[in-house]
Protein backbone atom coordinates (compact mmCIF):
# COMPACT_ATOMS: atom_id res chain seq x y z
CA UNK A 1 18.65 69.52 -29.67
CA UNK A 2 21.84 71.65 -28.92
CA UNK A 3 22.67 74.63 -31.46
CA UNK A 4 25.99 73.25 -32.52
CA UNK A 5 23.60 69.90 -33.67
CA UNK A 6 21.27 71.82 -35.37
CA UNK A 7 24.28 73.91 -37.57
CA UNK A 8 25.66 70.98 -38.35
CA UNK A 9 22.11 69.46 -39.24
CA UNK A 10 21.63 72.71 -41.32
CA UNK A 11 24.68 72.88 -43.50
CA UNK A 12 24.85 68.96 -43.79
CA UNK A 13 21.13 69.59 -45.64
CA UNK A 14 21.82 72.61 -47.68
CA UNK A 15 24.73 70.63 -48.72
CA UNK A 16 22.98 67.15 -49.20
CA UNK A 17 24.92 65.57 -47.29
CA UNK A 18 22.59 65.02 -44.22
CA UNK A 19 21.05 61.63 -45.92
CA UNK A 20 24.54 60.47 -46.33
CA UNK A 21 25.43 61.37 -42.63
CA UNK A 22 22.22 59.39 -41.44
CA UNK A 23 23.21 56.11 -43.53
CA UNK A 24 26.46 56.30 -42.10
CA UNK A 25 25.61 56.26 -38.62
CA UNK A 26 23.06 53.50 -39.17
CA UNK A 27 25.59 51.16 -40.34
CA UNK A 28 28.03 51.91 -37.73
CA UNK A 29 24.91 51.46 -34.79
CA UNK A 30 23.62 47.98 -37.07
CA UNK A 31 27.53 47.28 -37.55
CA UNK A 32 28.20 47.73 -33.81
CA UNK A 33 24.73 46.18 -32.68
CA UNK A 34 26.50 42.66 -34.96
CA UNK A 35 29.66 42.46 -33.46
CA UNK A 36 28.08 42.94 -29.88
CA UNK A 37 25.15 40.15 -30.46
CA UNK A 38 28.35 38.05 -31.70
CA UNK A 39 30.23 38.96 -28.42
CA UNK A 40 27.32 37.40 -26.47
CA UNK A 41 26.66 34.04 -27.91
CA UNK A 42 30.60 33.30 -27.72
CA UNK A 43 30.08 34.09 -23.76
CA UNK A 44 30.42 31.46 -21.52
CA UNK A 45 27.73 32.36 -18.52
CA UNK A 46 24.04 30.78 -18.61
CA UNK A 47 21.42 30.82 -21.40
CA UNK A 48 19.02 33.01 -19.39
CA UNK A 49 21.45 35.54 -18.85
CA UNK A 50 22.24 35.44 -22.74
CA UNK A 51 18.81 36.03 -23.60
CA UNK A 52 19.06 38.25 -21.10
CA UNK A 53 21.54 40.42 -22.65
CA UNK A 54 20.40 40.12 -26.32
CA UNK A 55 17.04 41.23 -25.57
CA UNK A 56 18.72 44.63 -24.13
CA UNK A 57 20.01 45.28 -27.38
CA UNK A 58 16.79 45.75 -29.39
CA UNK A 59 15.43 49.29 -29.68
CA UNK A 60 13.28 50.49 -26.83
CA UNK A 61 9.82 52.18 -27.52
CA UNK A 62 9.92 56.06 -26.95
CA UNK A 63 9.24 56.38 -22.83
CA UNK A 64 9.90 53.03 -22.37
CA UNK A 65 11.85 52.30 -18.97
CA UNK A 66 15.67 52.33 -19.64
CA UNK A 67 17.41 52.16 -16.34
CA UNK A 68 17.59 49.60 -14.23
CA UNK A 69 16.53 51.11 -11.25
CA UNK A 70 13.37 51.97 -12.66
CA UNK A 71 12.94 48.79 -14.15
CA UNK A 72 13.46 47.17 -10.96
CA UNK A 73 10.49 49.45 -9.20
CA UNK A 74 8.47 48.96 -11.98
CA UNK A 75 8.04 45.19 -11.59
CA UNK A 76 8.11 45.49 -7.89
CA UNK A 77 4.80 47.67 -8.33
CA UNK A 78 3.05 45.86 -11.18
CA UNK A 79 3.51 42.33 -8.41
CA UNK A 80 1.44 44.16 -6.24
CA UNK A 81 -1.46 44.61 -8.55
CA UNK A 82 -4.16 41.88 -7.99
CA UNK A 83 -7.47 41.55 -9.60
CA UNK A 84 -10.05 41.99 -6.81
CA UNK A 85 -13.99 41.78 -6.87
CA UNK A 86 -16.24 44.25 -4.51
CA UNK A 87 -19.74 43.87 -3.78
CA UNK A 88 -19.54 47.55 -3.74
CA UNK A 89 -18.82 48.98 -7.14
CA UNK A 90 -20.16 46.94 -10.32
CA UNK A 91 -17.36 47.50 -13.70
CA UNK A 92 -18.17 46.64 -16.90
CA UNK A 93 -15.88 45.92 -19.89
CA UNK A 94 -17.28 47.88 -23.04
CA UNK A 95 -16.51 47.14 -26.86
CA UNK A 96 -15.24 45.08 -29.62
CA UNK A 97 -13.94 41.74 -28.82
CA UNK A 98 -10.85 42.66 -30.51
CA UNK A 99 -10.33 46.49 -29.69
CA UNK A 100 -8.99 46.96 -26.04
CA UNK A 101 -12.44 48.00 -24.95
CA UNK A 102 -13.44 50.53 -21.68
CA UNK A 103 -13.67 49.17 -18.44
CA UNK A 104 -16.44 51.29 -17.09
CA UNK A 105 -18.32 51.67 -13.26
CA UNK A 106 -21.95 50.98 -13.39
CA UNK A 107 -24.47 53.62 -12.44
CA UNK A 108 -26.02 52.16 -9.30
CA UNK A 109 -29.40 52.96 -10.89
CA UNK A 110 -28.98 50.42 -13.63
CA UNK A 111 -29.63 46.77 -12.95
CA UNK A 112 -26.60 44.59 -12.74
CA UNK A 113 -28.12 41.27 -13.65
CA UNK A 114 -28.74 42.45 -17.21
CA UNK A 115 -26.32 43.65 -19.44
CA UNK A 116 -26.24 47.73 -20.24
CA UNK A 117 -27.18 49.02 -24.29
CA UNK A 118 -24.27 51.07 -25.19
């Protein structure tokens, strides 16, 4: 954060007026956000592209990829991930049924056939 933000973050608290400041600005982003979703549906171009455009306007995660470049790449990578099985290495998924669980390489000395106590 710059130093001319954080003076103006400063006095806007001392003088209470920093809540105030932050309501403001999210109705003019929600306000904006409105009118722009209402630009879109009065478009005339194709329902995919639409969606397309609507689905750019909700928030992004923290770290999430923004730019399209990126974006791009990204799916170009993740299509050249494939599930593949090796004779070599043994994995084996460990926890819940619900909880993400570990995907974890097998000690060679363990047998394969039966499952490991964790």
């Amino acid at each position: 954060m710059g130093l001319k933000k954080s003076i103006r973050r400063f006095i806007q608290k001392a003088f209470g007026t920093y809540e105030i400041s932050e309501n403001i600005r999210d109705i003019k982003i929600a306000t904006l956000n409105t009118m722009k979703v209402e630009i879109i549906k009065n478009l005339n171009i194709p329902k995919e592209q639409k969606e397309t455009m609507l689905l750019s306007l909700l928030p992004m995660p923290q770290g999430w990829v923004t730019q399209s470049y990126n974006s791009v790449n990204l799916k170009k990578y993740l299509s050249l991930v494939n599930p593949i099985e090796l004779d070599s290495i043994f994995l084996k998924r460990v926890g819940g049924s619900n909880d993400g669980g570990y995907v974890m390489l097998m000690p060679e000395s363990i047998n394969r056939s039966t499952p490991p106590h964790f």
